[in-house]
Protein backbone atom coordinates (compact mmCIF):
# COMPACT_ATOMS: atom_id res chain seq x y z
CA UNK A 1 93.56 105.62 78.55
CA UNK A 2 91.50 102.97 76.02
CA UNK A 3 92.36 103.14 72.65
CA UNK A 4 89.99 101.90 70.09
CA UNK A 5 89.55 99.85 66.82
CA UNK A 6 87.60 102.02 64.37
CA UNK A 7 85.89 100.97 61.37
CA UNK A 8 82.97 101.70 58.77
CA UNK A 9 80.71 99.00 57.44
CA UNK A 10 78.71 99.59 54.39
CA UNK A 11 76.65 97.96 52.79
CA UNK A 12 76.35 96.67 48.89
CA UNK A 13 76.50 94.03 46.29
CA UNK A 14 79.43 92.72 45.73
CA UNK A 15 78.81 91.38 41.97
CA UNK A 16 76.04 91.47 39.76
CA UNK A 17 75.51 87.65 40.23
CA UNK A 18 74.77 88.02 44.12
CA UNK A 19 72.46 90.85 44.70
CA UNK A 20 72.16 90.39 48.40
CA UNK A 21 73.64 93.64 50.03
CA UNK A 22 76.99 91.89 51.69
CA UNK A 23 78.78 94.05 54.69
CA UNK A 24 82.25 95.91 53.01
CA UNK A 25 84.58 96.94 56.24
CA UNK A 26 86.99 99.06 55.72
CA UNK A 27 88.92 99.77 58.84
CA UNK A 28 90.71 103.38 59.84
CA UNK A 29 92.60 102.58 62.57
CA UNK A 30 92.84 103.40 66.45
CA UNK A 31 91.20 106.45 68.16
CA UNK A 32 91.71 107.55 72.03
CA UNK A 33 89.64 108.13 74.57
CA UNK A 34 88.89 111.33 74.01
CA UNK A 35 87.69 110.72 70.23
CA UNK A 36 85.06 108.39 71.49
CA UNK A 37 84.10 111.03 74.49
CA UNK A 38 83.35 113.98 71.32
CA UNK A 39 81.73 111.11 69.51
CA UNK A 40 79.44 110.09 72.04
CA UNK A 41 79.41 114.00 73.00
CA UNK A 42 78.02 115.16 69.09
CA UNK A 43 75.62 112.08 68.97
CA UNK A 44 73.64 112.91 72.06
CA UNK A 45 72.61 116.26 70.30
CA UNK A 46 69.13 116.46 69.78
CA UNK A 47 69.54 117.59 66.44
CA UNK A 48 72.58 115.16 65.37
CA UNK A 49 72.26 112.97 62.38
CA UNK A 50 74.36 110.46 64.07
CA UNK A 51 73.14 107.89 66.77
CA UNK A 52 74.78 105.68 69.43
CA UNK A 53 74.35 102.25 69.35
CA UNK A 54 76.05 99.88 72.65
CA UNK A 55 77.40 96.43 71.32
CA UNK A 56 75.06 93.75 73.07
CA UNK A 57 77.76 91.31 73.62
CA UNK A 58 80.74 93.07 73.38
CA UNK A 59 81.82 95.27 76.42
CA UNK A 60 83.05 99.10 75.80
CA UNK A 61 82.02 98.27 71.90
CA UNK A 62 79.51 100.52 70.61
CA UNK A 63 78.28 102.01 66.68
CA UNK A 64 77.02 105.09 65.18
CA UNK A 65 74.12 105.15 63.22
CA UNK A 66 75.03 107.55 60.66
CA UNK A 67 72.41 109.22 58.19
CA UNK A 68 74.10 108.15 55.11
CA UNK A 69 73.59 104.63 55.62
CA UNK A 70 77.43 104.13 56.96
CA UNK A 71 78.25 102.50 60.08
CA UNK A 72 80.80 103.54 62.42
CA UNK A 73 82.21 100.70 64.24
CA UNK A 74 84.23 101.29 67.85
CA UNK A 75 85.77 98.43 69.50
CA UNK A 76 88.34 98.88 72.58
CA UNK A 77 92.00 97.42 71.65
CA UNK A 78 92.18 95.26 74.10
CA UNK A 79 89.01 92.61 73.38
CA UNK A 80 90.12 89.46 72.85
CA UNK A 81 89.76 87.74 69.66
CA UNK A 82 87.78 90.21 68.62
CA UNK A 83 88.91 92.19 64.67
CA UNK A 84 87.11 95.12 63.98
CA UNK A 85 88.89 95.44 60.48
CA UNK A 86 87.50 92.02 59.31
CA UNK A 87 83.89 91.28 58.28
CA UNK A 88 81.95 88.23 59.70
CA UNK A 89 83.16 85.57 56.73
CA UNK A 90 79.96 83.06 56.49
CA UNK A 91 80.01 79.85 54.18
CA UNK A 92 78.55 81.23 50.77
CA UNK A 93 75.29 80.05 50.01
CA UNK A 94 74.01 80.10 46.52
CA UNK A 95 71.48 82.67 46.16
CA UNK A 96 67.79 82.29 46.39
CA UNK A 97 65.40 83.02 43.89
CA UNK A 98 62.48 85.21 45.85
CA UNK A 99 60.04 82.29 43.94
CA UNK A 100 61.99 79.31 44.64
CA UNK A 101 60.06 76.06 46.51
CA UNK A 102 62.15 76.21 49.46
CA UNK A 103 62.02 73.51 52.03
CA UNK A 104 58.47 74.74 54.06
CA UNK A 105 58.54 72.64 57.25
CA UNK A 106 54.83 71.93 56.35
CA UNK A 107 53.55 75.62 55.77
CA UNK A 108 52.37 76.61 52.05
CA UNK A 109 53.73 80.04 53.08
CA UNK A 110 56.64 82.10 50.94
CA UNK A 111 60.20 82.28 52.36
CA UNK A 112 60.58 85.71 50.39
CA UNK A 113 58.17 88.83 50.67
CA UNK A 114 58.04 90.12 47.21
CA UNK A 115 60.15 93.19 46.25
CA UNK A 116 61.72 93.15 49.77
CA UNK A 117 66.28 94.03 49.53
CA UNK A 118 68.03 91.31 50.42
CA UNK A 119 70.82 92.05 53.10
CA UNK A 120 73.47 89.77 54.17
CA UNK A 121 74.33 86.19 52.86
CA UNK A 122 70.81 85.06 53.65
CA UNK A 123 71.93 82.50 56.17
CA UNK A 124 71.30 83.28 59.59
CA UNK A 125 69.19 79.99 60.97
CA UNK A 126 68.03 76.74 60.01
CA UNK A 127 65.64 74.08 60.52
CA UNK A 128 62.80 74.64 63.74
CA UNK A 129 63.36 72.69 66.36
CA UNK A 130 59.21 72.08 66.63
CA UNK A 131 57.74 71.86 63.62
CA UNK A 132 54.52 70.31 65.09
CA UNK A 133 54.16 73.39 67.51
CA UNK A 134 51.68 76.68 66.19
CA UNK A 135 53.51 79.07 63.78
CA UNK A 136 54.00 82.81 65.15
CA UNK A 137 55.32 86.21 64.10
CA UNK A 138 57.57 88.11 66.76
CA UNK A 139 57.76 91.91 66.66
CA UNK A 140 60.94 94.13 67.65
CA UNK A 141 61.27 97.66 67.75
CA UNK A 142 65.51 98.49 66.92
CA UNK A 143 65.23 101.51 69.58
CA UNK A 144 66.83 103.23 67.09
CA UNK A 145 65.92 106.72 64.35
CA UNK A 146 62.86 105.24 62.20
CA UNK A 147 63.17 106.49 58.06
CA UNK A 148 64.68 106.02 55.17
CA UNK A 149 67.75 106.87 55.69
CA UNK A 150 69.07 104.78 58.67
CA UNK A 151 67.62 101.90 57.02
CA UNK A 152 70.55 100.30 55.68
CA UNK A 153 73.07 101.29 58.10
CA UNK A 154 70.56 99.87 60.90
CA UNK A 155 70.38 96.67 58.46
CA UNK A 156 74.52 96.32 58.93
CA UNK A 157 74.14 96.71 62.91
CA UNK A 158 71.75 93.79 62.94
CA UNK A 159 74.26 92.14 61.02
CA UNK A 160 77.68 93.34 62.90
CA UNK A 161 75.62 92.03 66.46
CA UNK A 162 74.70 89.05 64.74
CA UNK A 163 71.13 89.78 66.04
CA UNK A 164 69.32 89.16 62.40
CA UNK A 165 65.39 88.75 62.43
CA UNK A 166 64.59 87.28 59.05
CA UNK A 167 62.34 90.79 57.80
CA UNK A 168 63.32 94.71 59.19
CA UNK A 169 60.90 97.01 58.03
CA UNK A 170 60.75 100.89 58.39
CA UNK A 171 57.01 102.09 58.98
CA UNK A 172 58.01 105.81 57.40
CA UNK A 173 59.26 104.52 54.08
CA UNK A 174 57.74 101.39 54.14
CA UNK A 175 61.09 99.88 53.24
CA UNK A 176 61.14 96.41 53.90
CA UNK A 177 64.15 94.19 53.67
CA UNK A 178 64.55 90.38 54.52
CA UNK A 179 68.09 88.85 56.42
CA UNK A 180 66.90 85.08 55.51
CA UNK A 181 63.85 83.23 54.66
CA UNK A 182 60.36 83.17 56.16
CA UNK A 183 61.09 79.51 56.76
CA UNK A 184 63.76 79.35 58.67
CA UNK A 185 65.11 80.41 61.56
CA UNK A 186 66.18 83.80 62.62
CA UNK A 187 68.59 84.73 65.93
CA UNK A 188 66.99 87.95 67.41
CA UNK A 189 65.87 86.03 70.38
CA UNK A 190 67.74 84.88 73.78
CA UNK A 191 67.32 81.18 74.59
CA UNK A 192 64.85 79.88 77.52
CA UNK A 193 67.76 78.30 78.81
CA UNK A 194 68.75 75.09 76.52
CA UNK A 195 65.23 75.77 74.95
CA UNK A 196 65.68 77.85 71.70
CA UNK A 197 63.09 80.18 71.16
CA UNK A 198 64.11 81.42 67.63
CA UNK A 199 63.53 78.04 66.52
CA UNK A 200 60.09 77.76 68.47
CA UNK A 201 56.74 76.75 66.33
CA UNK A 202 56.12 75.73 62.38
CA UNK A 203 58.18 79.45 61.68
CA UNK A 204 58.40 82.10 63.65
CA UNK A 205 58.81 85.21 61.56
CA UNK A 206 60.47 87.95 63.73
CA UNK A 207 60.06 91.14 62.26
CA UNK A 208 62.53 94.47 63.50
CA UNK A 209 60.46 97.58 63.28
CA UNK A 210 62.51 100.81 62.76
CA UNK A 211 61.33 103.12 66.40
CA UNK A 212 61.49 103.35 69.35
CA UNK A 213 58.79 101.27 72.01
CA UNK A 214 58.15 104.19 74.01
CA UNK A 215 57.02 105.89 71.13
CA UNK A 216 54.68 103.25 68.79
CA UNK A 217 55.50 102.79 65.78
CA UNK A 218 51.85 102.37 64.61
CA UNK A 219 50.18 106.01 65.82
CA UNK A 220 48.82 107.88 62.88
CA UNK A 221 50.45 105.01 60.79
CA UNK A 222 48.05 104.34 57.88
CA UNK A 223 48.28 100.74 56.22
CA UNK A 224 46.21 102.21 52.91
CA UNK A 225 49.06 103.93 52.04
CA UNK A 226 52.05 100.88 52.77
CA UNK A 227 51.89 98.28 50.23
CA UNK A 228 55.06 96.85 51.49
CA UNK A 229 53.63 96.44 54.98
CA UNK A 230 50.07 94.80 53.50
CA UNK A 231 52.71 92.22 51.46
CA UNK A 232 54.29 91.36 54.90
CA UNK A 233 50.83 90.77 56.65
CA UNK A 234 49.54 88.54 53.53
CA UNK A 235 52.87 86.75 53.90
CA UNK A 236 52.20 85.83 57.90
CA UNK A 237 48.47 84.98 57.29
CA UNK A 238 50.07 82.63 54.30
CA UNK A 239 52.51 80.70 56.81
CA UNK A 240 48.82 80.08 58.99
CA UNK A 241 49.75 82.57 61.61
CA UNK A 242 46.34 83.40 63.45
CA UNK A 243 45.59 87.46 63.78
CA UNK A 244 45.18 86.90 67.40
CA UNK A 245 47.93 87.77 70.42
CA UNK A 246 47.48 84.66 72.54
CA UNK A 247 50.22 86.69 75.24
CA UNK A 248 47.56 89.30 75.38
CA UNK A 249 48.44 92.91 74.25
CA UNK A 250 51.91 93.84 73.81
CA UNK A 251 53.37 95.54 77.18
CA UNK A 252 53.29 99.28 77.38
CA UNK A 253 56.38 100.22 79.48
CA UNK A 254 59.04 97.98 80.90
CA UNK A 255 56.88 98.25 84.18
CA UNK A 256 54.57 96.40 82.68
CA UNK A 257 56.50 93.55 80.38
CA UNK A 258 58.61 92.65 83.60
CA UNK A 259 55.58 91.79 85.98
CA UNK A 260 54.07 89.79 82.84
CA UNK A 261 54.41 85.72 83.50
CA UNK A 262 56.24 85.15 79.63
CA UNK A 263 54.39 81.89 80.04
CA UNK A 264 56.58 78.89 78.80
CA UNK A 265 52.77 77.22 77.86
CA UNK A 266 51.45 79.62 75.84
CA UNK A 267 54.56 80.53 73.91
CA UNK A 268 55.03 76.96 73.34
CA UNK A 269 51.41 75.73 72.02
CA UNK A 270 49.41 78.71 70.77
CA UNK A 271 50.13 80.20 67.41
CA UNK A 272 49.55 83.60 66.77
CA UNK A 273 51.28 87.12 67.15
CA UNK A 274 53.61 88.17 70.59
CA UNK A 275 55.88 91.10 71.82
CA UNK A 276 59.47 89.79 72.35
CA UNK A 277 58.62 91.54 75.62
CA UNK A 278 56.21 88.27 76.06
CA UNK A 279 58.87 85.73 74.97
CA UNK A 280 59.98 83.35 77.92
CA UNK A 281 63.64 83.70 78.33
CA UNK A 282 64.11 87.65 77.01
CA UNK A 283 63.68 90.30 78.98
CA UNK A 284 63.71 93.28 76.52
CA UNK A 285 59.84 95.56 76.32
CA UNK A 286 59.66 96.39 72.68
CA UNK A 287 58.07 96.91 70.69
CA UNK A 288 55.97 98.96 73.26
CA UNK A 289 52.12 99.55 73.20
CA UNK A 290 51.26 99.27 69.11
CA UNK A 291 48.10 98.78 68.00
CA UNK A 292 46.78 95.49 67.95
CA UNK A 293 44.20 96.76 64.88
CA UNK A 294 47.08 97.62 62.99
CA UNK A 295 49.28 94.44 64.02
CA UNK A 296 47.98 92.07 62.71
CA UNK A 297 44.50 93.70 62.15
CA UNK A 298 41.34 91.93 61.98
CA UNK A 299 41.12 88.17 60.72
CA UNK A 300 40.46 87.84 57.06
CA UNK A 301 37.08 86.53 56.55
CA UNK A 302 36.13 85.20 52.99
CA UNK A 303 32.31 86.01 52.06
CA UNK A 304 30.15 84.73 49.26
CA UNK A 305 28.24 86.74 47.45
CA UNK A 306 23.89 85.69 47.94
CA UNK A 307 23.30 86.30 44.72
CA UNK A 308 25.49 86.28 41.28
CA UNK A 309 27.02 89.25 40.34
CA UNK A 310 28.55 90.59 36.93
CA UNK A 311 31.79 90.37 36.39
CA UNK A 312 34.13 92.78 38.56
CA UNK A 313 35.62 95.77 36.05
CA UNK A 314 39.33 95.47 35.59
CA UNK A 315 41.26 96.81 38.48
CA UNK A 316 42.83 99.47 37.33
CA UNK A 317 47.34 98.95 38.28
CA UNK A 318 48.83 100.12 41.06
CA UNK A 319 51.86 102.66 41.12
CA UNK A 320 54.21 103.13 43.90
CA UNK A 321 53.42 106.33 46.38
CA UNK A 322 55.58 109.33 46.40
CA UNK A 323 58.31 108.35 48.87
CA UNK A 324 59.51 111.85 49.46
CA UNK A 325 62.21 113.78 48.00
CA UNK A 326 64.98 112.55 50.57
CA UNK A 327 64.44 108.86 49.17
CA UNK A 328 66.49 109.56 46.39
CA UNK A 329 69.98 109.90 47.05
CA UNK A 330 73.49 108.63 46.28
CA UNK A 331 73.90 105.00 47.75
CA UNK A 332 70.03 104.44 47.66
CA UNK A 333 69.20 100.53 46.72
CA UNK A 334 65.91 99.63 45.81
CA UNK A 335 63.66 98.29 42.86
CA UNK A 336 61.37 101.67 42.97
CA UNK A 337 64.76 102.75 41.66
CA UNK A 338 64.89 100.17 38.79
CA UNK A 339 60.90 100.68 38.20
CA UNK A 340 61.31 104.56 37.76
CA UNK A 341 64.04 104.15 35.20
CA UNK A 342 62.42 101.74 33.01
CA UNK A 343 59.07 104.34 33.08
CA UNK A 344 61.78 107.16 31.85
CA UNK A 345 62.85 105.39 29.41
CA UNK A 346 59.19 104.47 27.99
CA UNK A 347 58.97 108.03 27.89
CA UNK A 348 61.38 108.82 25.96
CA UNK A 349 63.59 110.31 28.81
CA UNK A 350 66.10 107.62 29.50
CA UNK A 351 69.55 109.06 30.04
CA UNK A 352 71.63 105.81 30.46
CA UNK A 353 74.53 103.99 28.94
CA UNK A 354 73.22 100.33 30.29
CA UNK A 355 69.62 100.01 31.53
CA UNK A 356 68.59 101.09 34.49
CA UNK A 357 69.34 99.09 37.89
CA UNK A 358 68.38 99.32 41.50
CA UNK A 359 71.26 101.98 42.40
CA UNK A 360 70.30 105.70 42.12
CA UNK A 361 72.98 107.44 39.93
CA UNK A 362 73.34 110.75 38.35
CA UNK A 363 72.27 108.97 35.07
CA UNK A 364 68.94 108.44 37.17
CA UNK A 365 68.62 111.89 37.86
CA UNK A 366 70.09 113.43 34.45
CA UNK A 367 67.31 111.08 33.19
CA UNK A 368 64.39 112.51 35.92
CA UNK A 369 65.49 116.24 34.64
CA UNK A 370 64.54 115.41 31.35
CA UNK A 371 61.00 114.36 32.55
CA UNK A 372 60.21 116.85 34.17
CA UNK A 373 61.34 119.57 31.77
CA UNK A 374 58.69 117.10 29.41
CA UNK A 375 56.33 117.11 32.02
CA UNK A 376 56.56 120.90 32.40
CA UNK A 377 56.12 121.48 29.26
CA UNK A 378 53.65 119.72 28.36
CA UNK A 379 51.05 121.12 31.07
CA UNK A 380 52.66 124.68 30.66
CA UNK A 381 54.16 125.27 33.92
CA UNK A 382 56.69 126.83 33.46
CA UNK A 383 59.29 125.07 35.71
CA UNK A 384 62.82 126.80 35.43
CA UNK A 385 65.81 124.98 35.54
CA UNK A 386 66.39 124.97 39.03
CA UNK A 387 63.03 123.55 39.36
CA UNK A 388 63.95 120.84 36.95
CA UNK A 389 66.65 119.97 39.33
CA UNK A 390 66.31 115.78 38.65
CA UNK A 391 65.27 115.59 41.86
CA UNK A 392 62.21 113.85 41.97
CA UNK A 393 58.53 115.96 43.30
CA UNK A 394 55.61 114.45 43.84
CA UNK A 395 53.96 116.17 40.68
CA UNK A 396 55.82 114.89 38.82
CA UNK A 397 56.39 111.21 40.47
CA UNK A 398 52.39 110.78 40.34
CA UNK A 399 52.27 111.64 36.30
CA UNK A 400 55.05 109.56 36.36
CA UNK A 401 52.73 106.62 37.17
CA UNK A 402 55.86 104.31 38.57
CA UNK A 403 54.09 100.79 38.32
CA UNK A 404 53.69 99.04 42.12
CA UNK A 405 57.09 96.83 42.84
């Protein structure tokens, strides 16, 4: 009977100096056959919090997706050279600066998305192999649980598989998070034989959606209400990426994406947007049927005015949305975190020791409490205790007014 390797990866920053979220292992031990069968067994529940995901290169390897952004890591005993209990050690890099000039193989685009969490040692590619060729986006669906809260755990798969776009982005949340810079390389592509298509064009920004491509990510997805995803399409129209699909429109089932031609021509001299289901060389069908007026959206167009106008009244600022109740929990990671703390403590409400940082902690919520018992009070209504939980609602969040990150 197989025995197997079992580990958890986990994701977080290892010193205050290096904010990229690095992969922690910590390994368990070995597990029979019969743990993996009541693994596998509990996962396929349709109601499970946990989901199965096979190792693309390793045989009998597979994870689990786990709600808590945790990683479960099974490997059979007998791979070779394979360690389970040993993260992927990568030459250190020093860390990049979201507004440093980076190298731009002759695009005036950025090589960070603003705001966007850092995972991994921000290494995964290099220089394009054809520069001269048209830049182009990619788009991937992770056939995986889209929302918040398999975002970083599906962020250390990517990693484990060494499968790394340079963005992921979950269309619930809007979380976005960047592997490596817009201007380099990424490896979520198979080769057209010695050709390699990751390195194909001026960039070519591959971008994993959190879904499913039977199921498209973009129905009743509104962009009015995802500034994160707006900041990723300014970034591709930066880099000269064309809103146009020169492939055509992305394949709707597999059906479809394996009678398409994946035409070595087009993929190789027309910039613009494509399916990896329309990549020459791959022979996956994501990201499935999405809406071509969401992704990319129509062309931006800059108009003059006929006549002169009076000066445009100050905009007035943005503040982040709501992002639901389950956002904040232990383990979260994000500068909405940071942003909310720094508005508690302007008013008056700040609960911490040291300022506040990306990490949700109970001095977070102790500090959220004492908002909304201000709040409450203020507008007389009357919230109890157990309504003042430190949990945040979004009543409370909107008079909040969390400035945009």
């Amino acid at each position: 009977m197989t025995e197997y390797h079992v580990a958890v990866d986990t994701l977080a920053s290892p010193d205050p100096d290096t904010p990229e979220l690095q992969v922690e292992t910590v390994y368990l031990g070995t597990v029979d056959q019969a743990h993996v069968d009541e693994v596998r067994a509990i996962a396929a529940l349709d109601d499970a919090p946990q989901y199965v995901m096979e190792h693309p290169h390793v045989e009998g390897a597979f994870m689990v997706l786990r709600d808590d952004d945790h990683l479960d890591v099974y490997v059979p005993v007998d791979v070779a050279d394979y360690r389970v209990y040993e993260p992927d050690e990568r030459a250190k890099k020093r860390a990049v600066k979201d507004d440093e000039d980076l190298p731009r193989t002759a695009t005036s685009g950025p090589a960070y998305i603003a705001g966007a969490t850092k995972f991994g040692g921000q290494s995964i590619g290099g220089a394009m192999d054809y520069p001269s060729n048209p830049p182009r986006a990619t788009w991937h669906t992770t056939e995986s649980p889209s929302g918040a809260k398999y975002f970083a755990s599906i962020a250390a798969y990517l990693i484990r598989v060494a499968s790394e776009p340079q963005v992921i982005y979950d269309p619930d949340s809007d979380m976005i998070g960047q592997f490596g810079p817009l201007t380099s390389s990424a490896r979520a592509l198979k080769n057209d034989g010695t050709r390699r298509t990751n390195r194909e064009g001026r960039v070519n920004v591959q971008i994993e959606v959190l879904g499913r491509a039977a199921s498209p990510w973009t129905k009743d997805f509104d962009e009015s209400k995802k500034p994160n995803y707006r900041k990723l399409k300014a970034a591709l129209r930066a880099h000269g990426i064309p809103d146009v699909w020169p492939a055509g429109k992305p394949p709707a089932t597999a059906a479809a994406a394996a009678k398409g031609s994946r035409s070595r021509t087009t993929w190789q001299t027309k910039g613009g947007h494509y399916a990896h289901a329309q990549v020459p060389g791959n022979d996956h069908w994501d990201p499935g049927a999405i809406d071509t007026a969401i992704v990319p959206g129509k062309p931006d167009v800059e108009t003059k005015p006929a006549t002169p106008t009076k000066p445009a009244k100050p905009v007035p600022p943005a503040y982040e949305p709501f992002p639901g109740a389950t956002f904040f929990h232990g383990g979260r990671y994000s500068p909405i975190v940071t942003a909310m703390g720094r508005r508690l403590v302007a008013e008056g409400c700040g609960k911490y020791n040291s300022g506040p940082g990306p990490n949700w902690t109970n001095a977070d919520r102790a500090s959220y409490r004492a908002w909304q018992k201000k709040y409450s009070k203020a507008n007389n209504l009357g919230w109890t205790d157990a309504e003042c939980d430190g949990i945040p609602g979004k009543k409370s969040w909107d008079a909040l007014r969390v400035p945009n990150v």
